[in-house]
N, C-alpha and C. Protein backbone atom coordinates (compact mmCIF):
# COMPACT_ATOMS: atom_id res chain seq x y z
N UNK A 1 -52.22 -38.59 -26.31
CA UNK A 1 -50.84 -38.38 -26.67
C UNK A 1 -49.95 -39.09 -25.66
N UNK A 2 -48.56 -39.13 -25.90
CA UNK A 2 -47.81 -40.10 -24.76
C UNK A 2 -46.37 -39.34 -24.56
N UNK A 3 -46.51 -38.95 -23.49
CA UNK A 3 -45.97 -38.05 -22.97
C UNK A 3 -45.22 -39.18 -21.76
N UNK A 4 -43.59 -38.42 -21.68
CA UNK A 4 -42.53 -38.97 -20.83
C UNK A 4 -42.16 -38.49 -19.85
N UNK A 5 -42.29 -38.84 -18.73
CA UNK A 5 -42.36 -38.16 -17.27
C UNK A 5 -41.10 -38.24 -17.17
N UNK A 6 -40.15 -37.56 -16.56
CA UNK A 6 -38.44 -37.15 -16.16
C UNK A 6 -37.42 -38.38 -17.18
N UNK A 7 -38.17 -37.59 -18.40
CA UNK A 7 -36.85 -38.29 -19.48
C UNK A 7 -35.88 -38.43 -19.35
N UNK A 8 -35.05 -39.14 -19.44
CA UNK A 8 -33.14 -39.63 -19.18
C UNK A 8 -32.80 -39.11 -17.29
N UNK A 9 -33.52 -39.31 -16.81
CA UNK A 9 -33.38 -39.34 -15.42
C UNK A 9 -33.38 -40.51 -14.46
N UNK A 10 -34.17 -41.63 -14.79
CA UNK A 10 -34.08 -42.81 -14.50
C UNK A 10 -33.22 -43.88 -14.87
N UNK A 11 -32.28 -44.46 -13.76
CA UNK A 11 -31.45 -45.22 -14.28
C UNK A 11 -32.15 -46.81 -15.51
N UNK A 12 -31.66 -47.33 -16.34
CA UNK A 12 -32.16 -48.73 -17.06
C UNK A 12 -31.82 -49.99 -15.70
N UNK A 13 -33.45 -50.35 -15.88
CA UNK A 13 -33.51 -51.89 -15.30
C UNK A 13 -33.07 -52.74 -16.36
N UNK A 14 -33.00 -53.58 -15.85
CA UNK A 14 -32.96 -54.90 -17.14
C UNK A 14 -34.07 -55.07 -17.52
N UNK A 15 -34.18 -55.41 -19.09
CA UNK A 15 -34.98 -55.73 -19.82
C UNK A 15 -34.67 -56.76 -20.59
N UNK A 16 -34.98 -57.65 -20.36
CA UNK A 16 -34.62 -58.78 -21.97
C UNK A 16 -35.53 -58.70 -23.10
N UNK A 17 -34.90 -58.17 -24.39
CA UNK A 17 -35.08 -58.89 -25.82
C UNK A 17 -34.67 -59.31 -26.42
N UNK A 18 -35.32 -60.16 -27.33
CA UNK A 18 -34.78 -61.14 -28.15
C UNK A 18 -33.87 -60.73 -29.62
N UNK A 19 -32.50 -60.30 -29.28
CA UNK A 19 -31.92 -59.56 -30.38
C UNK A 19 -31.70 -60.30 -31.75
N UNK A 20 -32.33 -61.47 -31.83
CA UNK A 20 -32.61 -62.26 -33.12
C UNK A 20 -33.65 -61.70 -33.99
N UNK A 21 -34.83 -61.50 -33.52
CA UNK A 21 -35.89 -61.46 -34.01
C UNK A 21 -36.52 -59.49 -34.37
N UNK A 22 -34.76 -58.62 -34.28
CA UNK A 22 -35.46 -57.18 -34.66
C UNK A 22 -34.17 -57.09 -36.04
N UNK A 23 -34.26 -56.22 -36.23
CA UNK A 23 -33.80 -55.81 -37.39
C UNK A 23 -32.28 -55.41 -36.87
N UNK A 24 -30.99 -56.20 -37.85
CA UNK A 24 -29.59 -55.09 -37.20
C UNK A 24 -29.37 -53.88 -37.59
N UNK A 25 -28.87 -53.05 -36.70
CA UNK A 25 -28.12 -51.92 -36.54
C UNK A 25 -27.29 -51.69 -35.95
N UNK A 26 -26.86 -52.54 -34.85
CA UNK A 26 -25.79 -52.42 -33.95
C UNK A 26 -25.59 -53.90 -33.43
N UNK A 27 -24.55 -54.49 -33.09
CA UNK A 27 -24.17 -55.78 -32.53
C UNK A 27 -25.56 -56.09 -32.11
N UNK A 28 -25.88 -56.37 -30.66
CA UNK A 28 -27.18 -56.77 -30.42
C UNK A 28 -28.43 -56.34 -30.06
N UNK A 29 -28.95 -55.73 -31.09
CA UNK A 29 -29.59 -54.56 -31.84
C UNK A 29 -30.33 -53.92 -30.33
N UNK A 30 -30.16 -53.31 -29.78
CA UNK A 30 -30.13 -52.46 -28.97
C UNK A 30 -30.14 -51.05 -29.26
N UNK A 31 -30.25 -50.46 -30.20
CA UNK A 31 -31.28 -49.67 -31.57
C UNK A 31 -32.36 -49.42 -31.03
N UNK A 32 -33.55 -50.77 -31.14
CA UNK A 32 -34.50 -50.61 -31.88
C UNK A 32 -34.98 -51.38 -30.20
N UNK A 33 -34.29 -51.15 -28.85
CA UNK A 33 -34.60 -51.23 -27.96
C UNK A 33 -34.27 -50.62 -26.75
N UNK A 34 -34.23 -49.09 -27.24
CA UNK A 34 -33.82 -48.56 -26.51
C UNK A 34 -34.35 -47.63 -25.14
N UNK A 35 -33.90 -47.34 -24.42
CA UNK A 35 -34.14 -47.01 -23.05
C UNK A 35 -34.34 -45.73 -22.93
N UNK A 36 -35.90 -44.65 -22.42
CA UNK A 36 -36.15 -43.61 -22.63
C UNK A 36 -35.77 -42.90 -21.10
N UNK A 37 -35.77 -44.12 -20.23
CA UNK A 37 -34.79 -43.28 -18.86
C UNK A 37 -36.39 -42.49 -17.74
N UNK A 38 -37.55 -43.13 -18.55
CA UNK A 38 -38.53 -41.88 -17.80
C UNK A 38 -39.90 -43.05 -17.95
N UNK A 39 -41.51 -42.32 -17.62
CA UNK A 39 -42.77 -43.09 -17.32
C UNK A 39 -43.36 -42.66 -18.31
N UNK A 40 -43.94 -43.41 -18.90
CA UNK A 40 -44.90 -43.04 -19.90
C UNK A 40 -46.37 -42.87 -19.42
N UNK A 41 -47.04 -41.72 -19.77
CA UNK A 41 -48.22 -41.42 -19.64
C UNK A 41 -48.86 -40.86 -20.32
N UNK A 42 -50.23 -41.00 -20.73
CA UNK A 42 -50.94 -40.63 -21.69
C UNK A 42 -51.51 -39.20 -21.30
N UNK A 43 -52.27 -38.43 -22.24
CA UNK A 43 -53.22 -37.72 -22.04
C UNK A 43 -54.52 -38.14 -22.38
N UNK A 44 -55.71 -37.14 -22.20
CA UNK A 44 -57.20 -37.54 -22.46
C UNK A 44 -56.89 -37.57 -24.19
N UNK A 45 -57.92 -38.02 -24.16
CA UNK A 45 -57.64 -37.92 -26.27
C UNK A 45 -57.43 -36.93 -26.88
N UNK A 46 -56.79 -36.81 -28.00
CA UNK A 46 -56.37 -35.06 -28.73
C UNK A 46 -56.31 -35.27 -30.02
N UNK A 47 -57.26 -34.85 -30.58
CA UNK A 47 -57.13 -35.13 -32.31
C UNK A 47 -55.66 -34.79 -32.97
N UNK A 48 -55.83 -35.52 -33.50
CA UNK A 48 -54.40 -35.45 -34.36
C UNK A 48 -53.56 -34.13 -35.46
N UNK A 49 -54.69 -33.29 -35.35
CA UNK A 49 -54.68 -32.05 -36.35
C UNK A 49 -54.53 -31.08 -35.23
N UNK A 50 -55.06 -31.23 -34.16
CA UNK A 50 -54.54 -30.15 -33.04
C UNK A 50 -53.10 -30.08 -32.68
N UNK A 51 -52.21 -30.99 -32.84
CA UNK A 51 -51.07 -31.27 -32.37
C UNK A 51 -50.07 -31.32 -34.00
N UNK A 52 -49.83 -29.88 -34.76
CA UNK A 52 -49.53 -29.49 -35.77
C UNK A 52 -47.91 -29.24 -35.59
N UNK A 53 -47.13 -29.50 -34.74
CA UNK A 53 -46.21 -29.11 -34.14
C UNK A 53 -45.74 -30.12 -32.94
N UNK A 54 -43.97 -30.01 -32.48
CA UNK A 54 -43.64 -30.45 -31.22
C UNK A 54 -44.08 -29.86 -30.34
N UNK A 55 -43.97 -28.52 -30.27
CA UNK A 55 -44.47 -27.28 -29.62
C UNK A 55 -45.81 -27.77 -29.10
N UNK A 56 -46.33 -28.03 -29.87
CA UNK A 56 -47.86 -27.91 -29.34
C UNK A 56 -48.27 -29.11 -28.76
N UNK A 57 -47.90 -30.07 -29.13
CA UNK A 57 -47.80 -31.21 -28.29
C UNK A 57 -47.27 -31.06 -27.09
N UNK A 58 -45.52 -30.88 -27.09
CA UNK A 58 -45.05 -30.32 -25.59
C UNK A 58 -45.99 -29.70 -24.57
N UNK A 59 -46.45 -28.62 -25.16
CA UNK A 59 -47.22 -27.92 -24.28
C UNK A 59 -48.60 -28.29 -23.80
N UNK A 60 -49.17 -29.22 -24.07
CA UNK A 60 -50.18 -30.50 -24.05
C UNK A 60 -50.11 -31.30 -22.66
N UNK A 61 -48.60 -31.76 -23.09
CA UNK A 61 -48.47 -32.54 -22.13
C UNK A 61 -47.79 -32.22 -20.67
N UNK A 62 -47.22 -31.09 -20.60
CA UNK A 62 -46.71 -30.43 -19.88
C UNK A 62 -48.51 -29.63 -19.20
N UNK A 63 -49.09 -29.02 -19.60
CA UNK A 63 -51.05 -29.11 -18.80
C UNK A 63 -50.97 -29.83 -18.65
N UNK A 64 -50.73 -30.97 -18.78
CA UNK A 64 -51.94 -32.30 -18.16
C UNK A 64 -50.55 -32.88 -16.97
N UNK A 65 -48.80 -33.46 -17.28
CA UNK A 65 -48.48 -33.30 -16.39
C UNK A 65 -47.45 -32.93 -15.66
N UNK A 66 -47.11 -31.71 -15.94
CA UNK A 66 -46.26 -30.45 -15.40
C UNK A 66 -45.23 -30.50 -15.91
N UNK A 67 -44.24 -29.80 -15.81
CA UNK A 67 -42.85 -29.01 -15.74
C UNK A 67 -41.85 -30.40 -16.47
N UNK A 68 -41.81 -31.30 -15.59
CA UNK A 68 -41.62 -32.55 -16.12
C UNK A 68 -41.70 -33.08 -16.91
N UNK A 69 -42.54 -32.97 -17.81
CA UNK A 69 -43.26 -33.83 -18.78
C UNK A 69 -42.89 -33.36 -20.41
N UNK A 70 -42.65 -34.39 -21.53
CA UNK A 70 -42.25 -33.89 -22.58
C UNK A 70 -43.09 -35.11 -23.43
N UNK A 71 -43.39 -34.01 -24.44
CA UNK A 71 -44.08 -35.41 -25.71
C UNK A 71 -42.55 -36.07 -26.11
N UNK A 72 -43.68 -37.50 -26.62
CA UNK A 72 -42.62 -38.11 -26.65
C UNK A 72 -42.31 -37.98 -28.39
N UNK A 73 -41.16 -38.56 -28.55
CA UNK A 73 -40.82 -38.73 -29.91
C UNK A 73 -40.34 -40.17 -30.08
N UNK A 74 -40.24 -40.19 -31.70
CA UNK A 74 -39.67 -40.82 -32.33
C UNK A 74 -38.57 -41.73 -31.64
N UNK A 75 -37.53 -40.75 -31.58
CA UNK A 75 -35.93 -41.13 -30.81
C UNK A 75 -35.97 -40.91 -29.68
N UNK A 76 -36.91 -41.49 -28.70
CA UNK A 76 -36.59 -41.12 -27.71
C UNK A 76 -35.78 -42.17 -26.93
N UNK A 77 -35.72 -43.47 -27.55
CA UNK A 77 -34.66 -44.42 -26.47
C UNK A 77 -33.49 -44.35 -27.05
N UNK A 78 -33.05 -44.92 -25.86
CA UNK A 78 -31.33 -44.40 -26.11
C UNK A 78 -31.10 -46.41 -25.81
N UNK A 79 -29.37 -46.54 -26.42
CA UNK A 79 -29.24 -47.59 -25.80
C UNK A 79 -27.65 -47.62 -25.71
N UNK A 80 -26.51 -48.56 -25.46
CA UNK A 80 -25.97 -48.70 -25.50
C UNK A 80 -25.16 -49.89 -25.95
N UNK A 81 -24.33 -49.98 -26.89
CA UNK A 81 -23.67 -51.15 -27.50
C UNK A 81 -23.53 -52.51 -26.03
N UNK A 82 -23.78 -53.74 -27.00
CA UNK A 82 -23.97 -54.63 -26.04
C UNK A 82 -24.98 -54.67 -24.81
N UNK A 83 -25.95 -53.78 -24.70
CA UNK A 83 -26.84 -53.58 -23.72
C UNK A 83 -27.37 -54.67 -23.01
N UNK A 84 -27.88 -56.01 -24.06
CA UNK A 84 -28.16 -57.10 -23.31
C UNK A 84 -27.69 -58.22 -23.31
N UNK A 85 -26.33 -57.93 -23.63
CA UNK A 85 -25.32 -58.87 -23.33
C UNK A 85 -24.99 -59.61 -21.64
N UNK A 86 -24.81 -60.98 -21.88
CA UNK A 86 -24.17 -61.66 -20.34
C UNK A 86 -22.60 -61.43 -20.69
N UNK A 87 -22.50 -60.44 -19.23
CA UNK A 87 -23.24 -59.99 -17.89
C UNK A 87 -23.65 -59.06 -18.38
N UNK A 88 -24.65 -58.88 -17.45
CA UNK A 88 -25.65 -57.62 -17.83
C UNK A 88 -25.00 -56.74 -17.23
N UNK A 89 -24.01 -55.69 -17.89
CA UNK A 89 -23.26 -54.58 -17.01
C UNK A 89 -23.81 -53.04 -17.52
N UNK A 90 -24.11 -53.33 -18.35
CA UNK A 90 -25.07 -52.16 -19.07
C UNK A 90 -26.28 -51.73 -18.31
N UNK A 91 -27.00 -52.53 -17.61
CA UNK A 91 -27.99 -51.83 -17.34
C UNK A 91 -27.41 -51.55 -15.59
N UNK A 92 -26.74 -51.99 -14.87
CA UNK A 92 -26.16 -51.69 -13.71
C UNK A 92 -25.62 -50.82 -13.58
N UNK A 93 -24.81 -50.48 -14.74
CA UNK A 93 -23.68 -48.93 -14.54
C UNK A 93 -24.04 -48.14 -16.24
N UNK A 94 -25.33 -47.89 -16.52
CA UNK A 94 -26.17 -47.09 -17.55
C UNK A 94 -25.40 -45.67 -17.24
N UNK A 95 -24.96 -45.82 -18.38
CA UNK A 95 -24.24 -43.82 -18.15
C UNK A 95 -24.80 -43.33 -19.76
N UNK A 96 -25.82 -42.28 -19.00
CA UNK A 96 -26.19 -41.44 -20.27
C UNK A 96 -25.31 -40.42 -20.95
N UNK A 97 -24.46 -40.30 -21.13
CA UNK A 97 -22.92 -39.74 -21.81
C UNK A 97 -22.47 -40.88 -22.93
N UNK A 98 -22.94 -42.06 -22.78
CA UNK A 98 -22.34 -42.91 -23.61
C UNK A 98 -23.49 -43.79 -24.46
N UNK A 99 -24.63 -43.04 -24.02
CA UNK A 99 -25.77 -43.92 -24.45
C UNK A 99 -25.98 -42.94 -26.17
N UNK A 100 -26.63 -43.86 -26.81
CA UNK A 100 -26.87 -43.27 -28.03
C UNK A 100 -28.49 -43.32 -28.67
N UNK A 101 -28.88 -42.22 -29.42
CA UNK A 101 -30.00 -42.51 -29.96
C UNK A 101 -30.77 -43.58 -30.68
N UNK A 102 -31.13 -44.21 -30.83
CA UNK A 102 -31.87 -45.56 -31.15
C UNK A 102 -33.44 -45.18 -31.57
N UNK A 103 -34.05 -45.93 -31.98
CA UNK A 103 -35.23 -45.83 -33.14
C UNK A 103 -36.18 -46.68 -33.01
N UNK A 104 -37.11 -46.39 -33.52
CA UNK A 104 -38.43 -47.07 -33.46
C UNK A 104 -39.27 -48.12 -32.57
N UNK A 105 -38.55 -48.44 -31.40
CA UNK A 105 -39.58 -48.65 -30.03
C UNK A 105 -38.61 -48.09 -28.88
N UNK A 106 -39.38 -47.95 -28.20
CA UNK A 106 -38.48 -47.54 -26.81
C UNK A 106 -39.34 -48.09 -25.80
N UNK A 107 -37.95 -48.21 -24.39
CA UNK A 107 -38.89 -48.86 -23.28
C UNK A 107 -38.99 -47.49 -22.40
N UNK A 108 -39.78 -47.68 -21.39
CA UNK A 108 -40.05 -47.02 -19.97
C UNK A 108 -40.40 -47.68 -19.13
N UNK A 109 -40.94 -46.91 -17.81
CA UNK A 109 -42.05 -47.05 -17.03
C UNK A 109 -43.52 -47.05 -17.26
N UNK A 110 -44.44 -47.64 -17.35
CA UNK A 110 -45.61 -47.13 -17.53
C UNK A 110 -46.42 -46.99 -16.15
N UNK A 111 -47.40 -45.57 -16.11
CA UNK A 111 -48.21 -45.40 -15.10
C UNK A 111 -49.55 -45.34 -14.65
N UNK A 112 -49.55 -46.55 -16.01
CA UNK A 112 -51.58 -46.86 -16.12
C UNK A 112 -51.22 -48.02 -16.92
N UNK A 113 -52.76 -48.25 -16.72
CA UNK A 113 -52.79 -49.84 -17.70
C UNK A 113 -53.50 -49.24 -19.39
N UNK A 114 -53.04 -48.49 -19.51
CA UNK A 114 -53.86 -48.04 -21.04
C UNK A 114 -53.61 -48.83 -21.90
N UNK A 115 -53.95 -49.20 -22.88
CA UNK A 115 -54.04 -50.31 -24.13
C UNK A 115 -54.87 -49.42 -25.37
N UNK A 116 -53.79 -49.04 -25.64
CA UNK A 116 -54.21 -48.08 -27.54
C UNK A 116 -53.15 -47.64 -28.00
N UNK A 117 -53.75 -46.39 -29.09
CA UNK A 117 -53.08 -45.76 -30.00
C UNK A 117 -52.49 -44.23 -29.18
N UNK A 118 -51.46 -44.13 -29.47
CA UNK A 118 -51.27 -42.87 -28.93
C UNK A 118 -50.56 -42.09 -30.07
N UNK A 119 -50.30 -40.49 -30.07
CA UNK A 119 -49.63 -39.62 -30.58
C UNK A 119 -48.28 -39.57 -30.58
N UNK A 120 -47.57 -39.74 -31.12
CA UNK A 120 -45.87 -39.23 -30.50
C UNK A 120 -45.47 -38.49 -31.71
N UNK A 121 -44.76 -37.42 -31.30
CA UNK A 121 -43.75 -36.72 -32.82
C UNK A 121 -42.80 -37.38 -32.97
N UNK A 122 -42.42 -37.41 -34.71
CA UNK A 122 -41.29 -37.88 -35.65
C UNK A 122 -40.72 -36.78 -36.41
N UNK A 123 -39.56 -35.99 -36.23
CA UNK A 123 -39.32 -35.19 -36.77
C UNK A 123 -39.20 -34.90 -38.11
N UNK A 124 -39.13 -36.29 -39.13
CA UNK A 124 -38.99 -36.35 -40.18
C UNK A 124 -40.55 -36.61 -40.56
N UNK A 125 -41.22 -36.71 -40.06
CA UNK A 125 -43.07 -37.17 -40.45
C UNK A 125 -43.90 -36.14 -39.85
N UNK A 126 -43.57 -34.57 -40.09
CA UNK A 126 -44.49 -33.72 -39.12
C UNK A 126 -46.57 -33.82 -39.33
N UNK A 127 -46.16 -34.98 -40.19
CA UNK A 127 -47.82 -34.74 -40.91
C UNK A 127 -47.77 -36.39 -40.35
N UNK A 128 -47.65 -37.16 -39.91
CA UNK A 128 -47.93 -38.79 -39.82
C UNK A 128 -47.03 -38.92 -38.56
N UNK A 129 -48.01 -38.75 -36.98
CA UNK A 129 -47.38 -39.13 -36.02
C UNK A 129 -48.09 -39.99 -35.00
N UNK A 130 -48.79 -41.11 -35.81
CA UNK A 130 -49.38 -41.48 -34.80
C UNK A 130 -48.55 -43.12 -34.56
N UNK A 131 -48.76 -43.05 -33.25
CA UNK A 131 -48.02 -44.65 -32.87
C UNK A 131 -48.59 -45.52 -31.96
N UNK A 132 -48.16 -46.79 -31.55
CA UNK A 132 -49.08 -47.79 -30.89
C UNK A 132 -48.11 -48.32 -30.02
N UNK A 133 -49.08 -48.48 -28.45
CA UNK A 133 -48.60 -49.13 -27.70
C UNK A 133 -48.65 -50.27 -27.29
């Protein structure tokens, strides 16, 4: 499962993407690249029928790594209009008060070299949550 170590607590580094090549939703789609503020970390493997719920996921990942820790979802990056616009002022003075929910990839930290499939909840898909990193 992929679980987010101190969600919206970490300020945004810069990241460059290529806002040509995703889908629009916002000036320079900064949507669909948005900033989860925290580290991504996996758990050991967990069948997909055990994790019937956010709940139960949460509490998954919170055992494996503490108090901190939240499954991740769907929406979990946030971004802000113009995000990777020159000058890059967005990611220097990132204020989560003004940041907004965004969809279908998000960035972090990562704190392993893992390469797979992981779990995340979609609130609208409680039966189809599996996603790839």
């Amino acid at each position: 499962m992929l679980c987010i170590l101190h969600h919206k607590t970490i300020d945004r580094p810069f990241y460059d993407y290529s806002p040509l090549t995703v889908p629009y939703q916002n000036p320079d789609r900064g949507y669909y690249n948005g900033w989860t503020g925290g580290i991504f970390t996996v758990t050991p493997p967990v069948r997909g029928y055990d994790v019937d719920s956010y709940a139960a996921g949460d509490k998954l990942c919170k055992a494996y790594w503490g108090k901190n820790a939240k499954f991740a979802e769907f929406k979990d990056g946030f971004y802000l209009s113009y995000m990777n616009s020159r000058p890059t002022k967005a990611w220097r003075f990132w204020d989560w008060k003004l940041a907004q929910c965004g969809g279908w990839s998000f960035w972090g930290y990562f704190n392993t070299n893992y390469n797979g499939r992981t779990w995340t909840w979609i609130d609208t898909q409680p039966h189809s949550n599996c996603g790839a990193i």
